[in-house]
PDB file of N, CA and C in Angstrom:
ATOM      1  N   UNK A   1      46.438 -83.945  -7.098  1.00  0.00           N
ATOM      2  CA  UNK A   1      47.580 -83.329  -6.449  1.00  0.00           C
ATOM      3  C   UNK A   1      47.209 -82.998  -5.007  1.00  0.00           C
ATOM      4  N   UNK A   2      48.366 -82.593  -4.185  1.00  0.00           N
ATOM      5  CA  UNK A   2      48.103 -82.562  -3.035  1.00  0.00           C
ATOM      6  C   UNK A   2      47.704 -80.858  -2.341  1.00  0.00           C
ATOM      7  N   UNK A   3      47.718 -80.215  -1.417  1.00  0.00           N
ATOM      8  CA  UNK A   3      48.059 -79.439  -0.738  1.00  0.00           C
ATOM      9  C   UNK A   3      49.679 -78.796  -0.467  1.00  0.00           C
ATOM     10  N   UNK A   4      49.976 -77.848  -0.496  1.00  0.00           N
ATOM     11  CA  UNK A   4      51.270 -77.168   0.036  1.00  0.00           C
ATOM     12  C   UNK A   4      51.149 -76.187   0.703  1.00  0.00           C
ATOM     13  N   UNK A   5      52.519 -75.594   1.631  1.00  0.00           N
ATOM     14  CA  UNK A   5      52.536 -74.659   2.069  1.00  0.00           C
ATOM     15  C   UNK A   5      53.517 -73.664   1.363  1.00  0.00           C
ATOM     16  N   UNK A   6      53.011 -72.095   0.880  1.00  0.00           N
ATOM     17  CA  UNK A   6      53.806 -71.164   0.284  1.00  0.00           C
ATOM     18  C   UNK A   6      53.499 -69.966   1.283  1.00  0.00           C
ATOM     19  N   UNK A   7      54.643 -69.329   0.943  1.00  0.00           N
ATOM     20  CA  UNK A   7      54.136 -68.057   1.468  1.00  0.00           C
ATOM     21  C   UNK A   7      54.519 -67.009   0.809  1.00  0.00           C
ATOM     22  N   UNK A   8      53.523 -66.177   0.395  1.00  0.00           N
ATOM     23  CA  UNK A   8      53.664 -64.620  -0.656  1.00  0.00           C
ATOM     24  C   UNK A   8      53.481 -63.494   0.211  1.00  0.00           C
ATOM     25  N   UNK A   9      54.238 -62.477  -0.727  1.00  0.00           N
ATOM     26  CA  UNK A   9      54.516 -61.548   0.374  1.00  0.00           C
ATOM     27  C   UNK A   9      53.748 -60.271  -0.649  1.00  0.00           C
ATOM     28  N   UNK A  10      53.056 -59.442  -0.187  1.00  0.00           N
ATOM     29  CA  UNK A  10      52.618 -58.221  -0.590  1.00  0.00           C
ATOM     30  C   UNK A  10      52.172 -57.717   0.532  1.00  0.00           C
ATOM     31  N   UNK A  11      52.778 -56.449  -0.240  1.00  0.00           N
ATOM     32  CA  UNK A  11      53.295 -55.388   0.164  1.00  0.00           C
ATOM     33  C   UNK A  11      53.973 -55.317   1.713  1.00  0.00           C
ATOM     34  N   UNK A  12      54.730 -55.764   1.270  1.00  0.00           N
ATOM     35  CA  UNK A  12      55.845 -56.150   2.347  1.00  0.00           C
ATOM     36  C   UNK A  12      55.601 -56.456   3.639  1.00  0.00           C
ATOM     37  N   UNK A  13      54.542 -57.517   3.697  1.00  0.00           N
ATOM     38  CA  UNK A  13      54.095 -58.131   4.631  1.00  0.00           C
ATOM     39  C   UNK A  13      54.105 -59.933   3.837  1.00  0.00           C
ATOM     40  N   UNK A  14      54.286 -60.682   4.742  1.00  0.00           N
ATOM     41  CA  UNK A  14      54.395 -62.227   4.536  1.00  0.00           C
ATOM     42  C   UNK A  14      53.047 -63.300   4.636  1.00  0.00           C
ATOM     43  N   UNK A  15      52.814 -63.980   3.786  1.00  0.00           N
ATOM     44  CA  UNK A  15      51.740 -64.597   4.646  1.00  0.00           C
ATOM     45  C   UNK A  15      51.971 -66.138   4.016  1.00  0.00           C
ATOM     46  N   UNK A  16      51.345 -66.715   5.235  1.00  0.00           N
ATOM     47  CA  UNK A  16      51.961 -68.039   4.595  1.00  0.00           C
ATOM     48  C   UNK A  16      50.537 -68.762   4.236  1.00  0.00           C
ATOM     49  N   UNK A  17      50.188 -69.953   3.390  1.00  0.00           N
ATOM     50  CA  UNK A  17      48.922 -70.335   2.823  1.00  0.00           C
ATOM     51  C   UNK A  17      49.285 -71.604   2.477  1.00  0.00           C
ATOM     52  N   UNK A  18      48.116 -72.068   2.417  1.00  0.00           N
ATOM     53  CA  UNK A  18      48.052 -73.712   2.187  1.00  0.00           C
ATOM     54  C   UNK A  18      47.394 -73.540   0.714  1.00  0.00           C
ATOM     55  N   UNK A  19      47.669 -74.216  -0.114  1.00  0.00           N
ATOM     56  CA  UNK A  19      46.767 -74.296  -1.461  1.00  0.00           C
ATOM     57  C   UNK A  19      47.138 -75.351  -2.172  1.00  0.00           C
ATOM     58  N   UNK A  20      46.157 -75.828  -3.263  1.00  0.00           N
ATOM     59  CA  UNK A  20      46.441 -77.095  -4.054  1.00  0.00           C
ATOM     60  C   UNK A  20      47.895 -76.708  -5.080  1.00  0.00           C
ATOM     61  N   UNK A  21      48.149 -77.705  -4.774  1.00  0.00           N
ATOM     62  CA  UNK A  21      49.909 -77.599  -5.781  1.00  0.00           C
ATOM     63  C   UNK A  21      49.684 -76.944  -6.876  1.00  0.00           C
ATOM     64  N   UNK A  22      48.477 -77.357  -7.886  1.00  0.00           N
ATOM     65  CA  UNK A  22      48.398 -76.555  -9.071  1.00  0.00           C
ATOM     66  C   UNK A  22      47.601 -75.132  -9.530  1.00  0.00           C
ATOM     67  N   UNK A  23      47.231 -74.472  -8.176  1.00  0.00           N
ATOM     68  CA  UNK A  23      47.001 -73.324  -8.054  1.00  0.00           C
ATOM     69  C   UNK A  23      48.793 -72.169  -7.461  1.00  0.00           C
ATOM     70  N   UNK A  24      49.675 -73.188  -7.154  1.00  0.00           N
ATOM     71  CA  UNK A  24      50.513 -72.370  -7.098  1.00  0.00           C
ATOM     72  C   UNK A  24      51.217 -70.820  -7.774  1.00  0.00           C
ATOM     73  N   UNK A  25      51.072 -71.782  -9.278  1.00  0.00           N
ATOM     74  CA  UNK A  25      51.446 -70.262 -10.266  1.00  0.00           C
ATOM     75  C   UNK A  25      50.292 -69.379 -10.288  1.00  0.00           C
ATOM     76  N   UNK A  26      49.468 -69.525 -10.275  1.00  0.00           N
ATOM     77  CA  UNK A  26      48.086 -68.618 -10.027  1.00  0.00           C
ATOM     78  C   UNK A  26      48.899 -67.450  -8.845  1.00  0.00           C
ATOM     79  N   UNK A  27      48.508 -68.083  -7.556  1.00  0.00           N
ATOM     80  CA  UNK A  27      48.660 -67.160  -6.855  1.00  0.00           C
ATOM     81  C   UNK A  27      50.033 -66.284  -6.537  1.00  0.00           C
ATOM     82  N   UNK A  28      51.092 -67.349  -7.241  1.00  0.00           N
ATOM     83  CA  UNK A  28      52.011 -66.409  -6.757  1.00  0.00           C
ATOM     84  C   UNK A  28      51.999 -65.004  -8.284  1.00  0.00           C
ATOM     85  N   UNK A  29      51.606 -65.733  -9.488  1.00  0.00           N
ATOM     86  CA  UNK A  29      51.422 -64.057 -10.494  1.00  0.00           C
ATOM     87  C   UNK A  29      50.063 -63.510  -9.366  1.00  0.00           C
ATOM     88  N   UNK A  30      48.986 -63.518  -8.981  1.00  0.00           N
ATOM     89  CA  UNK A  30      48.637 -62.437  -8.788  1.00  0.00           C
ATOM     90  C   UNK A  30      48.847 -61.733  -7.830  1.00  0.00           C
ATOM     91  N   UNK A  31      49.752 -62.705  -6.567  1.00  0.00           N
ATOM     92  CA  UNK A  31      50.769 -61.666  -5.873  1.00  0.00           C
ATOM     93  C   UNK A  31      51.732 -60.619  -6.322  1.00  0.00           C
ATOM     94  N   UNK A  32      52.273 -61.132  -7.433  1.00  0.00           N
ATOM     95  CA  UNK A  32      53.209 -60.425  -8.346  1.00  0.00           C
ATOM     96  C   UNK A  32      52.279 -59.093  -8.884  1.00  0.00           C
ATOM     97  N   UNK A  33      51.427 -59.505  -9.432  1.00  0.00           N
ATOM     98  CA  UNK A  33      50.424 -58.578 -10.424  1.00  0.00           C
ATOM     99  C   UNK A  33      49.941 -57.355  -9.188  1.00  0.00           C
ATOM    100  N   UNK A  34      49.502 -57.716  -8.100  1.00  0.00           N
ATOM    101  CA  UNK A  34      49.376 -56.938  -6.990  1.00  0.00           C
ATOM    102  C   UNK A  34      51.051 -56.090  -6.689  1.00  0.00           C
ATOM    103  N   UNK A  35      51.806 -56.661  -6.212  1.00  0.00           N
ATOM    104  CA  UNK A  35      52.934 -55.754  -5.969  1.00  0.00           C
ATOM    105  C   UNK A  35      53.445 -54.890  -6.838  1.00  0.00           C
ATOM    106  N   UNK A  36      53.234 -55.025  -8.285  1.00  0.00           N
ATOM    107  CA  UNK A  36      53.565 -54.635  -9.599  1.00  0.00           C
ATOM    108  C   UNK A  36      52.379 -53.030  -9.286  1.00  0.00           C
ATOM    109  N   UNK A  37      51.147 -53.343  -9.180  1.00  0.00           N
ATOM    110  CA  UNK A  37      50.586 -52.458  -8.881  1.00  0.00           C
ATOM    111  C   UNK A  37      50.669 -51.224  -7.998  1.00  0.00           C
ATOM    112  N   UNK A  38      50.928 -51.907  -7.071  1.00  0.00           N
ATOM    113  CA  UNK A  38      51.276 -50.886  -5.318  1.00  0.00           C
ATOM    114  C   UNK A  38      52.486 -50.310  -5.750  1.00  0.00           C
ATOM    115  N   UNK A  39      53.592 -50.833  -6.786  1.00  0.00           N
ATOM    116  CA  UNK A  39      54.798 -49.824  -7.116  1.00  0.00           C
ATOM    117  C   UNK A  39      54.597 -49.008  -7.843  1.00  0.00           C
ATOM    118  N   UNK A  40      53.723 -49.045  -8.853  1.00  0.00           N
ATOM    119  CA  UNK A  40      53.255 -48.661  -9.731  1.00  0.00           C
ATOM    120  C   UNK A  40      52.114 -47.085  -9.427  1.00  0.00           C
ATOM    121  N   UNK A  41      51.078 -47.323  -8.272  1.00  0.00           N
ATOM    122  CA  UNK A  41      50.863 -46.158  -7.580  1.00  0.00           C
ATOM    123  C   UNK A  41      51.747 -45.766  -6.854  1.00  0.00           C
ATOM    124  N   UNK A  42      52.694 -46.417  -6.090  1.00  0.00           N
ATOM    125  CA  UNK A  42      54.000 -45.651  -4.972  1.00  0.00           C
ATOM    126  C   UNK A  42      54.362 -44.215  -6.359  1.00  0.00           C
ATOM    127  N   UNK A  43      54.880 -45.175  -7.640  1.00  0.00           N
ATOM    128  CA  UNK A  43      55.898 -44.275  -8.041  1.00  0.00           C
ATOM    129  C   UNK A  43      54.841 -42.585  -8.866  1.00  0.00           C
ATOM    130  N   UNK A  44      53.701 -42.881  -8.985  1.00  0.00           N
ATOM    131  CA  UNK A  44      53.204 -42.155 -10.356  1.00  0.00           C
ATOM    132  C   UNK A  44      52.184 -41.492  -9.095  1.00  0.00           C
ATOM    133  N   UNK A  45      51.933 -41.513  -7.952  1.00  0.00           N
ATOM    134  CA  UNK A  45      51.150 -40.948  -6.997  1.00  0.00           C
ATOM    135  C   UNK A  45      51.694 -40.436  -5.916  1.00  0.00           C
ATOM    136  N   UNK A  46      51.526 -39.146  -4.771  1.00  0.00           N
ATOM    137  CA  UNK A  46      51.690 -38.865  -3.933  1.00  0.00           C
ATOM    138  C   UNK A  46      51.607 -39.467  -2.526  1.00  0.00           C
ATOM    139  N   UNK A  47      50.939 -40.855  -2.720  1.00  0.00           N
ATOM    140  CA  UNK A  47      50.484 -42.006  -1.645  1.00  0.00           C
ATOM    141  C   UNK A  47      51.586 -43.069  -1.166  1.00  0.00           C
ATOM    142  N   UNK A  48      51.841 -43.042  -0.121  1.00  0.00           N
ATOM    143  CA  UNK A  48      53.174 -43.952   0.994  1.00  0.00           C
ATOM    144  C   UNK A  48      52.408 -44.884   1.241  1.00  0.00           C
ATOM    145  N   UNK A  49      51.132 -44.841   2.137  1.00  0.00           N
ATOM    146  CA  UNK A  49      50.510 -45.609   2.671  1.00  0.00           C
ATOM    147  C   UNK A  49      50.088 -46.678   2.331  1.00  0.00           C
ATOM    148  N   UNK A  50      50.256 -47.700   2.808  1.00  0.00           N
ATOM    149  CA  UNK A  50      50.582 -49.130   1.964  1.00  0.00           C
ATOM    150  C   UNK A  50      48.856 -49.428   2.584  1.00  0.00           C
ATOM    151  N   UNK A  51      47.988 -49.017   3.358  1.00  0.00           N
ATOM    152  CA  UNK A  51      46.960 -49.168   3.065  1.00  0.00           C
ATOM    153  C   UNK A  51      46.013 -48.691   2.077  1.00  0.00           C
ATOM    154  N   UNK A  52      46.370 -47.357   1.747  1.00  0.00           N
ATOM    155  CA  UNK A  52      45.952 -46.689   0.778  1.00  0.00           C
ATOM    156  C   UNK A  52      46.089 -47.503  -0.892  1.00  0.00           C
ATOM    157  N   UNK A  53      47.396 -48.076  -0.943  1.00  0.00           N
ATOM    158  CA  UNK A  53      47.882 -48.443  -1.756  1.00  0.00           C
ATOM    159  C   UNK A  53      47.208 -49.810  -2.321  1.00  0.00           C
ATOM    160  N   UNK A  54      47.327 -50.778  -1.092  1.00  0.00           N
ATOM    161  CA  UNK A  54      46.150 -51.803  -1.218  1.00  0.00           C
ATOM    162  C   UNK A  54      44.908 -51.641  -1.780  1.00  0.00           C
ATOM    163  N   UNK A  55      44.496 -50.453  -1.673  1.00  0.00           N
ATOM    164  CA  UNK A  55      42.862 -50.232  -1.566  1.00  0.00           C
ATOM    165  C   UNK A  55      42.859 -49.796  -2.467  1.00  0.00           C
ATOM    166  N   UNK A  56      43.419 -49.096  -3.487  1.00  0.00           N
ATOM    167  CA  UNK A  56      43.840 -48.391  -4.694  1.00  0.00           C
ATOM    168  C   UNK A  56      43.826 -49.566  -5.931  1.00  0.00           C
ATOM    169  N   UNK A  57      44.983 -50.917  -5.169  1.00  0.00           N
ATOM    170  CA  UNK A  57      45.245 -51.637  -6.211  1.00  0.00           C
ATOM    171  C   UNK A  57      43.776 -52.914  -5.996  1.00  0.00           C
ATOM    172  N   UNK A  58      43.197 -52.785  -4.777  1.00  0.00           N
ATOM    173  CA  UNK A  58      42.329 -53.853  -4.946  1.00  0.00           C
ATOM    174  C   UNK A  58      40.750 -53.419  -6.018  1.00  0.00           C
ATOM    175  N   UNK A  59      41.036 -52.043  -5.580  1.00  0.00           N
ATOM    176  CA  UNK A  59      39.810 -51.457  -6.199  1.00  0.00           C
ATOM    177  C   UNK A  59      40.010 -51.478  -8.242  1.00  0.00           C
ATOM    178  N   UNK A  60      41.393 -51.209  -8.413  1.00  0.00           N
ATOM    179  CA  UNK A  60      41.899 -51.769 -10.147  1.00  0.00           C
ATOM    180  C   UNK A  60      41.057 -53.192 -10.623  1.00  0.00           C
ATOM    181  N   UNK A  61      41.701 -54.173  -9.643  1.00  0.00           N
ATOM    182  CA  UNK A  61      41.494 -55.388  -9.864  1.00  0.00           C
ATOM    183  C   UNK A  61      40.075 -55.627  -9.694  1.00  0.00           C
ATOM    184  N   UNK A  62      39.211 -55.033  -8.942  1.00  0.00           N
ATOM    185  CA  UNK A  62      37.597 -55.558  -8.628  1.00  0.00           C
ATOM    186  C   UNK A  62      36.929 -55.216  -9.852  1.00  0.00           C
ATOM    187  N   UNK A  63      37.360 -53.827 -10.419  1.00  0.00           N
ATOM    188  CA  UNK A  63      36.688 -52.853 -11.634  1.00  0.00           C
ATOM    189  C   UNK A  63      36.934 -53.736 -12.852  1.00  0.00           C
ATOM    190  N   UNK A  64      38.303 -54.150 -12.783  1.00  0.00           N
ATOM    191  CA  UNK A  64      38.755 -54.975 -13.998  1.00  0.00           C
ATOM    192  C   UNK A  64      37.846 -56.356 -14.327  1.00  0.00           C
ATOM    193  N   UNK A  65      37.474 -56.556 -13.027  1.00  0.00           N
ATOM    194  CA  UNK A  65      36.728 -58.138 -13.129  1.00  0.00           C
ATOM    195  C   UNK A  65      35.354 -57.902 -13.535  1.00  0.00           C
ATOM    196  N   UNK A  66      34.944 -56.842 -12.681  1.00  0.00           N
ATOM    197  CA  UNK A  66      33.498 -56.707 -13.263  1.00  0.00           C
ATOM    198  C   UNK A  66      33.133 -56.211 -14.284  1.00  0.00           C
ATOM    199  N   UNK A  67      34.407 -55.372 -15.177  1.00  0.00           N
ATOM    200  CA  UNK A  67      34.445 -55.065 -16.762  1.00  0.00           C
ATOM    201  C   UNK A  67      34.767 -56.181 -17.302  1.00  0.00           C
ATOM    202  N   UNK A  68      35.530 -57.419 -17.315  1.00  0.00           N
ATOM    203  CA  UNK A  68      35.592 -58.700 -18.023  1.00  0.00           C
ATOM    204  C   UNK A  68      34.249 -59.663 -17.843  1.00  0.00           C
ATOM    205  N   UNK A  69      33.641 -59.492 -16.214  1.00  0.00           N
ATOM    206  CA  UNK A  69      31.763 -60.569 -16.196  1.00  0.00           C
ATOM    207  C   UNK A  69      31.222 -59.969 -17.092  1.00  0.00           C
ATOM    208  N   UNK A  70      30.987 -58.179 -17.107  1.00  0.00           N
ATOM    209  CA  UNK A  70      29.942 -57.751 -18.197  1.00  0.00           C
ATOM    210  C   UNK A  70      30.284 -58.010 -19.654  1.00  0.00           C
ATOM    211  N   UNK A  71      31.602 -58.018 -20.284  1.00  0.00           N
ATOM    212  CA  UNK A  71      32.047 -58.341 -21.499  1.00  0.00           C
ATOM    213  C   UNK A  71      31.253 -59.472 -22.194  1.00  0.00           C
ATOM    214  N   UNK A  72      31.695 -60.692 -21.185  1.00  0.00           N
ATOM    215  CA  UNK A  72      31.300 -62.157 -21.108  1.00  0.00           C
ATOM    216  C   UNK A  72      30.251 -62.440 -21.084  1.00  0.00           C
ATOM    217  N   UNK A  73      29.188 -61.681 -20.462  1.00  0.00           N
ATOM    218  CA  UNK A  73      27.517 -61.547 -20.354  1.00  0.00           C
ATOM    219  C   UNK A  73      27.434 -60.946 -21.690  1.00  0.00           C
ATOM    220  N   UNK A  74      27.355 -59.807 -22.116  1.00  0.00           N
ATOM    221  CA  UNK A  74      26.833 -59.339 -23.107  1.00  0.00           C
ATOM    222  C   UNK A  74      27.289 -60.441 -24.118  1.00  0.00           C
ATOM    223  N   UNK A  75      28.770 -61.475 -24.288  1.00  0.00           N
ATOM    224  CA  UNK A  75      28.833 -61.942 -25.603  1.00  0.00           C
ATOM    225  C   UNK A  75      28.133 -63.071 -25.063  1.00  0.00           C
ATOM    226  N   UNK A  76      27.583 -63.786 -24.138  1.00  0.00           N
ATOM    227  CA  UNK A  76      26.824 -64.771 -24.477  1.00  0.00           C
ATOM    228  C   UNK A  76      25.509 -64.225 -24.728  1.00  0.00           C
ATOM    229  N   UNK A  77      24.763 -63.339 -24.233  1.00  0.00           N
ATOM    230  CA  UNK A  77      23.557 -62.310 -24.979  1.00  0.00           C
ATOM    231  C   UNK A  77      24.130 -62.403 -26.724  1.00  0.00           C
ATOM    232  N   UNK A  78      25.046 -61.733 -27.089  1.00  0.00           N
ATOM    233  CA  UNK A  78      25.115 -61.782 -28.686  1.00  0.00           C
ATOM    234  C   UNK A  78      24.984 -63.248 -29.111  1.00  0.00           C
ATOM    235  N   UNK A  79      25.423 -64.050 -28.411  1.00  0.00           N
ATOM    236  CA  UNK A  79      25.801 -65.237 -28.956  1.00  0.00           C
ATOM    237  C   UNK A  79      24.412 -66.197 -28.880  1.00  0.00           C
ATOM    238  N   UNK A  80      23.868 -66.322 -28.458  1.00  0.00           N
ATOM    239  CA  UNK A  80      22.133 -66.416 -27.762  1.00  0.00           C
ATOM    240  C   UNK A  80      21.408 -65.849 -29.203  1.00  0.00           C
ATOM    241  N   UNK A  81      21.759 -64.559 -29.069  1.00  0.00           N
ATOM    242  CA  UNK A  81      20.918 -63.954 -30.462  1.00  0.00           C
ATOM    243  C   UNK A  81      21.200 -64.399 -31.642  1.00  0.00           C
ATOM    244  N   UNK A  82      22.138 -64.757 -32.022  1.00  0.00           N
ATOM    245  CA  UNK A  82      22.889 -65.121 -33.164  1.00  0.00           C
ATOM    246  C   UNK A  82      22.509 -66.525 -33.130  1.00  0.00           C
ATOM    247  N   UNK A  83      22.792 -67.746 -32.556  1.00  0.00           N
ATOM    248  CA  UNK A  83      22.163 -68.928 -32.750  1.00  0.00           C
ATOM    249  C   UNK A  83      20.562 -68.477 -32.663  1.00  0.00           C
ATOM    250  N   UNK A  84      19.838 -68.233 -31.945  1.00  0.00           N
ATOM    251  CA  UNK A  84      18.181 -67.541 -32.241  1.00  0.00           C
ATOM    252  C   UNK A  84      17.962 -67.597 -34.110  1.00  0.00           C
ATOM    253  N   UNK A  85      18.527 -66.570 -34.357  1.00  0.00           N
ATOM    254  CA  UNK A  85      18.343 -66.062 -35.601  1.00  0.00           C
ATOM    255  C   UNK A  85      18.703 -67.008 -36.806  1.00  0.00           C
ATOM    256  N   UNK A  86      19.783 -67.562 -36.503  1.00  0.00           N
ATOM    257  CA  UNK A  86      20.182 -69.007 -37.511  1.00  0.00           C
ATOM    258  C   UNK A  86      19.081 -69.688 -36.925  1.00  0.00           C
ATOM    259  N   UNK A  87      18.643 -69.975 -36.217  1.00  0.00           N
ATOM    260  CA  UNK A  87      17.608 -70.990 -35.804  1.00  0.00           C
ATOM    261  C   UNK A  87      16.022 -70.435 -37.151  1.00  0.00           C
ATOM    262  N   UNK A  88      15.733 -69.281 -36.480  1.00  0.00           N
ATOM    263  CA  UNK A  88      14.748 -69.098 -37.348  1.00  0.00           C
ATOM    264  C   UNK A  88      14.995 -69.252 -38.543  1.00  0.00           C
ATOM    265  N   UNK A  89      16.235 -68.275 -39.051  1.00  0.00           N
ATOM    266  CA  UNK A  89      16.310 -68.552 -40.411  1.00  0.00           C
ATOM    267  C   UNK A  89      15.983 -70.439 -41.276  1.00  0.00           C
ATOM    268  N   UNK A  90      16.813 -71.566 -40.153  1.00  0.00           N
ATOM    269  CA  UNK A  90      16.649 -72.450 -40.411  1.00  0.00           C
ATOM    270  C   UNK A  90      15.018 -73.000 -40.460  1.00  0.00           C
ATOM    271  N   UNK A  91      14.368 -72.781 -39.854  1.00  0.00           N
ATOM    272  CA  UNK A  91      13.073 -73.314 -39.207  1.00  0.00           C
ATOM    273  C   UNK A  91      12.245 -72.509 -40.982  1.00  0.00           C
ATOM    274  N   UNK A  92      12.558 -71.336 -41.117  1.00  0.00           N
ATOM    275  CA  UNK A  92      12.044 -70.855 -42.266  1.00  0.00           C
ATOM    276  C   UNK A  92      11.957 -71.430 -43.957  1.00  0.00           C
ATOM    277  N   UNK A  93      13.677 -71.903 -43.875  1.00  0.00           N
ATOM    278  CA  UNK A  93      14.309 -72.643 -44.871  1.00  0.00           C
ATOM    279  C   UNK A  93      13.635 -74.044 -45.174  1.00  0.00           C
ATOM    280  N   UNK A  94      13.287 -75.058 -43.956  1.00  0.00           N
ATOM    281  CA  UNK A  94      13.275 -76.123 -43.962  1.00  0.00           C
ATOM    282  C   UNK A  94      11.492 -76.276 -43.832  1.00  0.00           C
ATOM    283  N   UNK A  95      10.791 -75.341 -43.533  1.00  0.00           N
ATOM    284  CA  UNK A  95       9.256 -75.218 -43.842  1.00  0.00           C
ATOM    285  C   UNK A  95       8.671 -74.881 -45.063  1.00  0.00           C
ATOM    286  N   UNK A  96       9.470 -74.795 -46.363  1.00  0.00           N
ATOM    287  CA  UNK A  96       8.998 -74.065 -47.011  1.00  0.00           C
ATOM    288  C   UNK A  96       9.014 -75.488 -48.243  1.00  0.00           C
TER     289      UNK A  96
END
């Protein structure tokens, strides 16, 4: 596929971007997922400031990611251990 031009808007600023055609729905939900956010502190917080707001919702999204890498690390650690252990068990089975 090729290249396009879109442009997403958060927090009520525009920006326009070039990206591969099939990253389109990507970015425009996590534009969405971002603005969803910034309304979301507007309404349940004392904060206007759409920089504040940014920094609020980017800091959600950074925490969120690095709680889903560590998830993903620890299950390939379990998963590592678990083939390990069938391994021995096998190596035990088949020596005897």
């Amino acid at each position: 596929m090729g290249e396009i031009s879109i442009k997403i808007n958060i927090a009520d600023r525009v920006y326009p971007l070039k990206i591969n055609m099939e990253e389109e729905e990507i970015v425009r939900k996590a534009a969405k997922m971002i603005n969803d956010r910034i309304k979301e502190y507007q309404e349940n917080y004392a904060v206007r400031d759409k920089q504040d707001l940014l920094s609020m919702s980017v800091l959600h999204y950074a925490t969120a990611t690095l709680r889903a890498e560590k998830k993903l690390a620890e299950g390939d650690t379990e998963a590592s251990e678990t083939v390990y252990k069938l391994d021995q068990l096998l190596s035990d089975f088949f020596s005897k």
